[in-house]
PDB file of N, CA and C in Angstrom:
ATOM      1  N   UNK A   1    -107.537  10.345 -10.738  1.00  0.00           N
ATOM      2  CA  UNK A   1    -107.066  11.717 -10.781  1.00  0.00           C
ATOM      3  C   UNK A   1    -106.559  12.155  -9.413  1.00  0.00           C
ATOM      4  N   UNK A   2    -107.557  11.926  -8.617  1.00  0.00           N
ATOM      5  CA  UNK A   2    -107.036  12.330  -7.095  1.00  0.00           C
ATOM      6  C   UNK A   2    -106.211  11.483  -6.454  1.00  0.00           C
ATOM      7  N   UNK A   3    -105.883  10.336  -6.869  1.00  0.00           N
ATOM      8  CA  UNK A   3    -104.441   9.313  -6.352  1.00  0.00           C
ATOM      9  C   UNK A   3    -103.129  10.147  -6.905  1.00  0.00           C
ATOM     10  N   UNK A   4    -103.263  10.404  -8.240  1.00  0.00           N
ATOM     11  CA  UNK A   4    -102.396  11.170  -9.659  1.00  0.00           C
ATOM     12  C   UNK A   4    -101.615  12.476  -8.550  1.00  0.00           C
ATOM     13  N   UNK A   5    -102.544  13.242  -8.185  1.00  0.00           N
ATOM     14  CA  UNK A   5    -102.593  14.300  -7.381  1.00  0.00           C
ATOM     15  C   UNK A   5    -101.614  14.380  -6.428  1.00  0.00           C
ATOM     16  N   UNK A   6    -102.170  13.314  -5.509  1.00  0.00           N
ATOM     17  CA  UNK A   6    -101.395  12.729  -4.220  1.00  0.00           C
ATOM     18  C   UNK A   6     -99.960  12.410  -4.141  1.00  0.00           C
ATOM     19  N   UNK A   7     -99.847  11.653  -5.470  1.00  0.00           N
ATOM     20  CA  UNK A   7     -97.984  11.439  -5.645  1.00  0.00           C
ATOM     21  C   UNK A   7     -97.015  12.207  -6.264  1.00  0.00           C
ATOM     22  N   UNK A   8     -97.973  12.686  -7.061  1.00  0.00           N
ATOM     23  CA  UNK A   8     -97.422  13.880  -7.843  1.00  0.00           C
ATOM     24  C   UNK A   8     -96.825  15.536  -6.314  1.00  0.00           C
ATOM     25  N   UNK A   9     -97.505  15.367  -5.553  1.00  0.00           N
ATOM     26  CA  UNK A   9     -97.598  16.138  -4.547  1.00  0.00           C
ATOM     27  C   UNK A   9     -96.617  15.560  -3.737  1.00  0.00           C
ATOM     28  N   UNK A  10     -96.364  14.937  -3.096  1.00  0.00           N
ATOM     29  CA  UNK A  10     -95.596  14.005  -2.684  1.00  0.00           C
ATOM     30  C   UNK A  10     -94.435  13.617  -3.380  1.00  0.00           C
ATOM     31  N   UNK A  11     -94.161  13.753  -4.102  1.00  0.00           N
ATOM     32  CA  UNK A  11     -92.845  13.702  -5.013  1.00  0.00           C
ATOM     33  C   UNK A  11     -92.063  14.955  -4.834  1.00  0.00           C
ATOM     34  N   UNK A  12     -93.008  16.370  -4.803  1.00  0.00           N
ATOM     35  CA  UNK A  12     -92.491  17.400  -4.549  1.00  0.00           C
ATOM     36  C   UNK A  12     -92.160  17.641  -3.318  1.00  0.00           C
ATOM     37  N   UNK A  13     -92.749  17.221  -2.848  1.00  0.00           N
ATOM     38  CA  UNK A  13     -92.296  17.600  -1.513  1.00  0.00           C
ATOM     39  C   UNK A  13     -91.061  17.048  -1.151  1.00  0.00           C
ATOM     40  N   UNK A  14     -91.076  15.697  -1.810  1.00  0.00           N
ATOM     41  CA  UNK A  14     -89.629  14.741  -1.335  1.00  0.00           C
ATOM     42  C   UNK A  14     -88.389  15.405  -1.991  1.00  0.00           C
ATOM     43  N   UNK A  15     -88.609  15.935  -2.965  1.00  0.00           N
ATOM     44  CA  UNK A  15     -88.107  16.464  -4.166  1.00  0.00           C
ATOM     45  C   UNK A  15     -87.215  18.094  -3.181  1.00  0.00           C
ATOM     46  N   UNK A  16     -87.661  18.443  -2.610  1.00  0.00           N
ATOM     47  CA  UNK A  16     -87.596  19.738  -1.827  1.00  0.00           C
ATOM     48  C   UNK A  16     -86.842  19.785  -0.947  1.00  0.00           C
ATOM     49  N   UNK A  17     -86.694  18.371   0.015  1.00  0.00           N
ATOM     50  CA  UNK A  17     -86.501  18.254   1.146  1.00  0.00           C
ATOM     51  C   UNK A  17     -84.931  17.784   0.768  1.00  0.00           C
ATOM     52  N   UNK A  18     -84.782  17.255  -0.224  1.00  0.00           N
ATOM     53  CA  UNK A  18     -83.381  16.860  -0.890  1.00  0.00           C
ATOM     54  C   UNK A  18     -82.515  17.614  -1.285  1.00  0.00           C
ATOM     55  N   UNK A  19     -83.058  18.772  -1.576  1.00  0.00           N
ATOM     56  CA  UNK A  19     -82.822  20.066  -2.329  1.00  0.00           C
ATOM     57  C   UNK A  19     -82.180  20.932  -0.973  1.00  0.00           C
ATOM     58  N   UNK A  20     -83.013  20.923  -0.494  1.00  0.00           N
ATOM     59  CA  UNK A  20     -82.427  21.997   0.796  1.00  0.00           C
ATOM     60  C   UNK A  20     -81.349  21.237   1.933  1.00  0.00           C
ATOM     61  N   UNK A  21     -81.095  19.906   2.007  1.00  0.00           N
ATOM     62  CA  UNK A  21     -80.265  19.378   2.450  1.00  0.00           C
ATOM     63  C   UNK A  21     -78.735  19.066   1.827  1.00  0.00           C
ATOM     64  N   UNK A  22     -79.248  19.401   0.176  1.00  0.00           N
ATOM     65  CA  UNK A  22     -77.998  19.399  -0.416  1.00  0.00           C
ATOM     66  C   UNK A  22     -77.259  20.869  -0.556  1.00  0.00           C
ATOM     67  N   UNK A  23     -78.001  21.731   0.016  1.00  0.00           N
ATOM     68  CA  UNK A  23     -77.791  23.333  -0.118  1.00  0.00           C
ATOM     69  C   UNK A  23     -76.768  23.556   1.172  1.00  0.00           C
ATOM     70  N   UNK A  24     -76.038  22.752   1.863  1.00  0.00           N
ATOM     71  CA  UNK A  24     -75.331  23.013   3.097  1.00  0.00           C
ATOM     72  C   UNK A  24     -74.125  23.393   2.728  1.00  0.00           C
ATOM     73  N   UNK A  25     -73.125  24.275   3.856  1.00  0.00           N
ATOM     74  CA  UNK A  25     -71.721  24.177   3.216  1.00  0.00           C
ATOM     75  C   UNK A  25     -70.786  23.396   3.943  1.00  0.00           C
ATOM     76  N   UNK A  26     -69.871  23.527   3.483  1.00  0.00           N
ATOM     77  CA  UNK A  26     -68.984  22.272   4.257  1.00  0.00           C
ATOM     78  C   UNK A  26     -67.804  23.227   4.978  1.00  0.00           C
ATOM     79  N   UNK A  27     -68.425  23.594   5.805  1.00  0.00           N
ATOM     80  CA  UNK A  27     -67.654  24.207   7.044  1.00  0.00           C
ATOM     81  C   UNK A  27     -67.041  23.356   7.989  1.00  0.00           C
ATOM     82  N   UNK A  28     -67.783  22.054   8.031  1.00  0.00           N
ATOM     83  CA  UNK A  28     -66.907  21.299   9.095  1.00  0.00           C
ATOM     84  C   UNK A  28     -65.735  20.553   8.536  1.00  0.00           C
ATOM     85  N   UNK A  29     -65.665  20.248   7.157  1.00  0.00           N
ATOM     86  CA  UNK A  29     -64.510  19.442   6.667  1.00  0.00           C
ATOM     87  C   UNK A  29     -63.439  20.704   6.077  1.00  0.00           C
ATOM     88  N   UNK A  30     -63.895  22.623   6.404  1.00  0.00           N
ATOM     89  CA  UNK A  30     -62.940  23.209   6.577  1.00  0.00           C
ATOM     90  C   UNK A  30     -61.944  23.456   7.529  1.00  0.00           C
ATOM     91  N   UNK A  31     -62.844  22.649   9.211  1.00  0.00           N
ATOM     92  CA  UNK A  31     -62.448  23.250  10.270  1.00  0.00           C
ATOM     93  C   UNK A  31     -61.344  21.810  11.181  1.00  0.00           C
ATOM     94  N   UNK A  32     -61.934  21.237  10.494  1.00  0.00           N
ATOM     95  CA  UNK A  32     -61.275  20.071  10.457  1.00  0.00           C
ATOM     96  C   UNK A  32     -59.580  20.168  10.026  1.00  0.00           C
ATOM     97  N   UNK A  33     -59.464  20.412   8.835  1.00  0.00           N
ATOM     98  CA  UNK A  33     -58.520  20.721   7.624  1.00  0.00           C
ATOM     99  C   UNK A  33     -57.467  21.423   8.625  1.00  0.00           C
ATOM    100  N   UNK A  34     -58.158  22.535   8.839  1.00  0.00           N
ATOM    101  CA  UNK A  34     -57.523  23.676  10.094  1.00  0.00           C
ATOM    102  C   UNK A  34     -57.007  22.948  11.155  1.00  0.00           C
ATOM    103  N   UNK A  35     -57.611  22.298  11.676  1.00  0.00           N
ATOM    104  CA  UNK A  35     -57.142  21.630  13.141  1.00  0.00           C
ATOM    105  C   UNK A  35     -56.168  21.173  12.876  1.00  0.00           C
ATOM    106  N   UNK A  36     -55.943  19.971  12.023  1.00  0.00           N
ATOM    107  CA  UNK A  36     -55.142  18.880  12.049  1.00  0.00           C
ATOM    108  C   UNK A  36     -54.148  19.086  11.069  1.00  0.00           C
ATOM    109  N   UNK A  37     -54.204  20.110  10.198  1.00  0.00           N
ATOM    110  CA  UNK A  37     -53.155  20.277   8.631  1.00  0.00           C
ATOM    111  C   UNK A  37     -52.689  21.948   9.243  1.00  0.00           C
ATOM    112  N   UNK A  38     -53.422  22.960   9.228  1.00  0.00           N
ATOM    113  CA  UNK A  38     -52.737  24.462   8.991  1.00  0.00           C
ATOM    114  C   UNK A  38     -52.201  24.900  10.667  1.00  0.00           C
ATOM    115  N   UNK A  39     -52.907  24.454  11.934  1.00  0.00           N
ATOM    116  CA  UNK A  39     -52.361  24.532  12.898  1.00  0.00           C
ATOM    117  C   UNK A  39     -51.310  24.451  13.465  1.00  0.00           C
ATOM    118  N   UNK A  40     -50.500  22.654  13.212  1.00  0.00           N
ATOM    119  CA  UNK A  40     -49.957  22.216  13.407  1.00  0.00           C
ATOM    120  C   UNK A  40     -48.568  22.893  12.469  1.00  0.00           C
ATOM    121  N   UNK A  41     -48.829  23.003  11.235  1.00  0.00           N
ATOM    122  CA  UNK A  41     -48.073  23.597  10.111  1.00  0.00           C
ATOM    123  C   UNK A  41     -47.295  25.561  10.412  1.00  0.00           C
ATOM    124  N   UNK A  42     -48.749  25.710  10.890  1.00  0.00           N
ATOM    125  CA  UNK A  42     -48.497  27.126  11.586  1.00  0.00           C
ATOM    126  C   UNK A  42     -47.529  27.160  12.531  1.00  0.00           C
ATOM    127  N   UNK A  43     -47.552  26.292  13.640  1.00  0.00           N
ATOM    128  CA  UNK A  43     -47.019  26.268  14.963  1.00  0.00           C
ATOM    129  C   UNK A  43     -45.490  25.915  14.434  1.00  0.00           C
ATOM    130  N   UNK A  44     -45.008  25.480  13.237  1.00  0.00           N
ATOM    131  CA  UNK A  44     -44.200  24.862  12.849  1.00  0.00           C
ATOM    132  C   UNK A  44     -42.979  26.522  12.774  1.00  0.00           C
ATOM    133  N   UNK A  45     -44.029  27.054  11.753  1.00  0.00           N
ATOM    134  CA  UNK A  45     -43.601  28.293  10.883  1.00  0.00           C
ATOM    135  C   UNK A  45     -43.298  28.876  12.234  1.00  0.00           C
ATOM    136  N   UNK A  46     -43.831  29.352  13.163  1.00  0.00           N
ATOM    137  CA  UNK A  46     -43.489  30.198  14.139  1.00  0.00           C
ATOM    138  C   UNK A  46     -42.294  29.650  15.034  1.00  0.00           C
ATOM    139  N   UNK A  47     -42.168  28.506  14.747  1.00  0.00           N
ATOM    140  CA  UNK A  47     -40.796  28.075  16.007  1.00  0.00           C
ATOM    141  C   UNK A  47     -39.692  28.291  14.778  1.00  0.00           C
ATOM    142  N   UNK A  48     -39.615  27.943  14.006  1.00  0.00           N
ATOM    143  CA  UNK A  48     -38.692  28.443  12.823  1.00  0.00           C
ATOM    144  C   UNK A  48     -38.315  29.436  12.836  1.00  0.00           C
ATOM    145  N   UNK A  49     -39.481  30.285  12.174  1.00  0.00           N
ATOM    146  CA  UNK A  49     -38.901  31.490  12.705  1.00  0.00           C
ATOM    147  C   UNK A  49     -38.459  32.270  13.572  1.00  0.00           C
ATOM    148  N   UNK A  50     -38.586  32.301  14.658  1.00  0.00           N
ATOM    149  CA  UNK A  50     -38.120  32.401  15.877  1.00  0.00           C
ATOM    150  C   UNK A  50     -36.741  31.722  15.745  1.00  0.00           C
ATOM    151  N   UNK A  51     -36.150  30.649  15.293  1.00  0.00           N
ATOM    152  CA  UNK A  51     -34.760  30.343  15.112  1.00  0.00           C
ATOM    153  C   UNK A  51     -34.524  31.059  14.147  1.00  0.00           C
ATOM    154  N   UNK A  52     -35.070  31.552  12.753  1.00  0.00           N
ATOM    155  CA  UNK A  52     -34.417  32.125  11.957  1.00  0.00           C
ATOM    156  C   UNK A  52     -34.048  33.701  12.527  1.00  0.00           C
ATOM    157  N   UNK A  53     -35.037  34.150  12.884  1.00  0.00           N
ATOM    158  CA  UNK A  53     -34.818  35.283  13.730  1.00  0.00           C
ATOM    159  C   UNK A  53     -33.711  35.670  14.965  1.00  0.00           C
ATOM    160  N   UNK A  54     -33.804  34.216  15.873  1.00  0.00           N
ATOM    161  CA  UNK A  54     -32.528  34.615  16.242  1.00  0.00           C
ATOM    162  C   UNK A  54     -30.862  34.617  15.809  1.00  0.00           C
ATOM    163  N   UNK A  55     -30.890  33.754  14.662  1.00  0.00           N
ATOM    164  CA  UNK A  55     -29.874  33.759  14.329  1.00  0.00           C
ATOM    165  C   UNK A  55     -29.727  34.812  13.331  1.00  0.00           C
ATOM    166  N   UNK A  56     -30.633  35.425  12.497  1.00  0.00           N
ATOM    167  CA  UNK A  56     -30.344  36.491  11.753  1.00  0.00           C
ATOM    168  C   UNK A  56     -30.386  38.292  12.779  1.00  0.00           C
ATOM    169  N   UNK A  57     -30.889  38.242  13.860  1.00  0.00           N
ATOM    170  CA  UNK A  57     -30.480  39.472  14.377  1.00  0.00           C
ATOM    171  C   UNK A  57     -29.763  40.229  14.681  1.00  0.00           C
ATOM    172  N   UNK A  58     -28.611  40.006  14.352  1.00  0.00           N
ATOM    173  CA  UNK A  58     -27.474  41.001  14.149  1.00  0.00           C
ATOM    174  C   UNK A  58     -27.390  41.542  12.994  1.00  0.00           C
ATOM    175  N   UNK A  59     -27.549  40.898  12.228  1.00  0.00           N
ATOM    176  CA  UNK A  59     -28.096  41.354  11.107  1.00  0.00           C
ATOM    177  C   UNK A  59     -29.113  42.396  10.776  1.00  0.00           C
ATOM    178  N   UNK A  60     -30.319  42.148  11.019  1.00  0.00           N
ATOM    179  CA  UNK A  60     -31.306  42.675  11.183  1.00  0.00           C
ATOM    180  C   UNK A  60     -30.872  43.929  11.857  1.00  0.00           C
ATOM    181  N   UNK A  61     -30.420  43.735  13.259  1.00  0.00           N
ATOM    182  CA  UNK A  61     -29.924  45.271  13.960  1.00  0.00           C
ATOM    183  C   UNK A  61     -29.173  46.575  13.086  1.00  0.00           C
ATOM    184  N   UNK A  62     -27.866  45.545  12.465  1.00  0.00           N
ATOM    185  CA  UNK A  62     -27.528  46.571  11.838  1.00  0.00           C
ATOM    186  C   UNK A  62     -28.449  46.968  10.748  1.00  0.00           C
ATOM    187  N   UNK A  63     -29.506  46.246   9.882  1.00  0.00           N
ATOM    188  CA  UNK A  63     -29.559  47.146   9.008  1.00  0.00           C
ATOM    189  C   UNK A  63     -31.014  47.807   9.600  1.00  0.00           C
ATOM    190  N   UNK A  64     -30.938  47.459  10.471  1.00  0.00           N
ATOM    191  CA  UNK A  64     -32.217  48.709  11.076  1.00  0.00           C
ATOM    192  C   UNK A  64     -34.181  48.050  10.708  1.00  0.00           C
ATOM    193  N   UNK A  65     -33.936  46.760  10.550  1.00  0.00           N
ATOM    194  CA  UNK A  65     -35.505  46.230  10.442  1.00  0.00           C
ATOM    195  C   UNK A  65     -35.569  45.302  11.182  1.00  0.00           C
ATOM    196  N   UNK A  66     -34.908  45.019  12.460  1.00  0.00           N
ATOM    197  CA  UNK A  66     -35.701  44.026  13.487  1.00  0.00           C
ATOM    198  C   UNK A  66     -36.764  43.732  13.875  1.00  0.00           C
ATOM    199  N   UNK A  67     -37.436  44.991  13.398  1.00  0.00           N
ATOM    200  CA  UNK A  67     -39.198  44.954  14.001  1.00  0.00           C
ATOM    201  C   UNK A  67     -39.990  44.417  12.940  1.00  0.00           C
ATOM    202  N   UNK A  68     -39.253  44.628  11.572  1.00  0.00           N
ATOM    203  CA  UNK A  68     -40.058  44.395  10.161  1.00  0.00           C
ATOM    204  C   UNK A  68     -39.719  42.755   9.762  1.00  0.00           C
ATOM    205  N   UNK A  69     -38.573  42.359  10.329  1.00  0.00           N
ATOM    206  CA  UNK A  69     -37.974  40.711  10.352  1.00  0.00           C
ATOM    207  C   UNK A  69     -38.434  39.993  11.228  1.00  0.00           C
ATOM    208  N   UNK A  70     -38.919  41.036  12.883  1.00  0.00           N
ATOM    209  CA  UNK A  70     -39.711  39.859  13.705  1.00  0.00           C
ATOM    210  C   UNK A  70     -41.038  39.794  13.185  1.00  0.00           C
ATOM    211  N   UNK A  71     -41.781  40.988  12.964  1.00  0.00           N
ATOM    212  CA  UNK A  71     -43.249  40.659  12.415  1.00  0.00           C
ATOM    213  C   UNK A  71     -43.290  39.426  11.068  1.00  0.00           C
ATOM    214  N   UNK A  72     -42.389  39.775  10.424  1.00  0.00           N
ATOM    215  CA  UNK A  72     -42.843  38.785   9.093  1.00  0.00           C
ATOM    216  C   UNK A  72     -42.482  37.513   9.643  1.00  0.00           C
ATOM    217  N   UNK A  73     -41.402  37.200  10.400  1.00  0.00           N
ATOM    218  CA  UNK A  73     -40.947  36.262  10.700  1.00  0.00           C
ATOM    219  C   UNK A  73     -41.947  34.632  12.287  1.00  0.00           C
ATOM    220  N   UNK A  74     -41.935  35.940  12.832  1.00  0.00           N
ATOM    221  CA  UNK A  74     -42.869  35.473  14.320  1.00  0.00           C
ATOM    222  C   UNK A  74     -44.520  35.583  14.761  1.00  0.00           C
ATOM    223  N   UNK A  75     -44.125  36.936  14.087  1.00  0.00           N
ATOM    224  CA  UNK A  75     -45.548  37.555  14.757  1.00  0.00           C
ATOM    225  C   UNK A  75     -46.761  36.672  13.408  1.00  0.00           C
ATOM    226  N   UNK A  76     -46.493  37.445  12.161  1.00  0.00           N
ATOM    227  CA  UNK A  76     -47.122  36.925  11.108  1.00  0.00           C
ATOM    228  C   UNK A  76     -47.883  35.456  11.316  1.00  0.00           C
ATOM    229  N   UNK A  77     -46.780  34.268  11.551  1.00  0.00           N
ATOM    230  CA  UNK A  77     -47.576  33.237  11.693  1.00  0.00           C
ATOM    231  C   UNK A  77     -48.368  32.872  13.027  1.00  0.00           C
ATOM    232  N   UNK A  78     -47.846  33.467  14.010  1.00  0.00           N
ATOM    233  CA  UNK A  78     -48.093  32.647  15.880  1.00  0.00           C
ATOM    234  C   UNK A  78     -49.760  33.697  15.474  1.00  0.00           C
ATOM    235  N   UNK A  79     -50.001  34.896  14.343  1.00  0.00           N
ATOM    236  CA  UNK A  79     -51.234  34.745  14.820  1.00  0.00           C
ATOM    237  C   UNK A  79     -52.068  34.254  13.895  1.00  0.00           C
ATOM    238  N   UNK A  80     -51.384  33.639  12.423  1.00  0.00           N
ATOM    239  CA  UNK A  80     -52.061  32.683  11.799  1.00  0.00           C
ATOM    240  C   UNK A  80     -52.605  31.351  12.711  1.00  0.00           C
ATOM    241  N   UNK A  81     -51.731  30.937  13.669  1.00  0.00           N
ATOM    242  CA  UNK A  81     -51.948  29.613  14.155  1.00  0.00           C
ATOM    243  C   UNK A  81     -52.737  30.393  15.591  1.00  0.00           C
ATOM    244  N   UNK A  82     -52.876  31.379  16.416  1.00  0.00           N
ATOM    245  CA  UNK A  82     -53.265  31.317  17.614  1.00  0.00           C
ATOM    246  C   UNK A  82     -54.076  32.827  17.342  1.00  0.00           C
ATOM    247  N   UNK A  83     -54.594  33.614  16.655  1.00  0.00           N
ATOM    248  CA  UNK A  83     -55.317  34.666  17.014  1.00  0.00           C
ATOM    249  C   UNK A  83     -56.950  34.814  16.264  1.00  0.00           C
ATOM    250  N   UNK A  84     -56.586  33.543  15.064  1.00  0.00           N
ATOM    251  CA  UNK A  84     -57.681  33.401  14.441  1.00  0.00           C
ATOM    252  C   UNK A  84     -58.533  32.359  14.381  1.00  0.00           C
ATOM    253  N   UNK A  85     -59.850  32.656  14.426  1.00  0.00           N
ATOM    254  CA  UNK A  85     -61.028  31.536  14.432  1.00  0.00           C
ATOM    255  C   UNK A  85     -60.932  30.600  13.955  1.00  0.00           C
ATOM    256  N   UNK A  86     -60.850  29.442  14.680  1.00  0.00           N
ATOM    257  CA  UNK A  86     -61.046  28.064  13.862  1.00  0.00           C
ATOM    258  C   UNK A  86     -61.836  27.965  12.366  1.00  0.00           C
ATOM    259  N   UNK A  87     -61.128  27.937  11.169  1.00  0.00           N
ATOM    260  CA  UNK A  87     -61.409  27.116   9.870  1.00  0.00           C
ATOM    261  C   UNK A  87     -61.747  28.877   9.034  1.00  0.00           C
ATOM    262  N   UNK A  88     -61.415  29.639   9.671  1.00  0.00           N
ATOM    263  CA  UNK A  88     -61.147  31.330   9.093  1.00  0.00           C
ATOM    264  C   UNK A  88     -60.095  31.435   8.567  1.00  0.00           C
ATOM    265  N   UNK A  89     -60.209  31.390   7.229  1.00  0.00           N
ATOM    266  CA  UNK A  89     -58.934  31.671   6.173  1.00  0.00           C
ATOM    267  C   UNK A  89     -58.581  32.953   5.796  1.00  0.00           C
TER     268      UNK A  89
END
């Protein structure tokens, strides 16, 4: 009975310790993701735009949204890629 006890006790416990190690989140294979895929991708979007921007600003001037064509265009991504916390979506 008291061996019975012992493993039975011991099972739980092992049982527990598995449990709470499988309870983690996977923040590092988000931050990862970030580094090497949305950064690089980001940095992409912002030099683009910045060419699309300069070549559409005359445009833009006349119709009076240069500020609304650079934000969507420049600003929008340079602070997707440079103002926000690593693996913060």
């Amino acid at each position: 009975m008291k061996k019975a006890l012992i493993i039975i006790a011991t099972d739980l416990f092992a049982f527990t310790a598995t449990l709470s190690f499988a309870a983690t989140d996977n923040q590092d294979a988000a931050m990862i993701g970030d580094i090497l895929i949305l950064r690089p991708v980001g940095l992409l979007a912002t030099v683009l735009g910045a060419l699309v921007q300069g070549i559409g600003l005359p445009v833009s001037l006349a119709g009076g949204n240069a500020k609304e064509a650079g934000d969507a265009l420049v600003v929008a991504p340079a602070k997707f890629t440079f103002a926000r916390p690593v693996g913060d979506f």
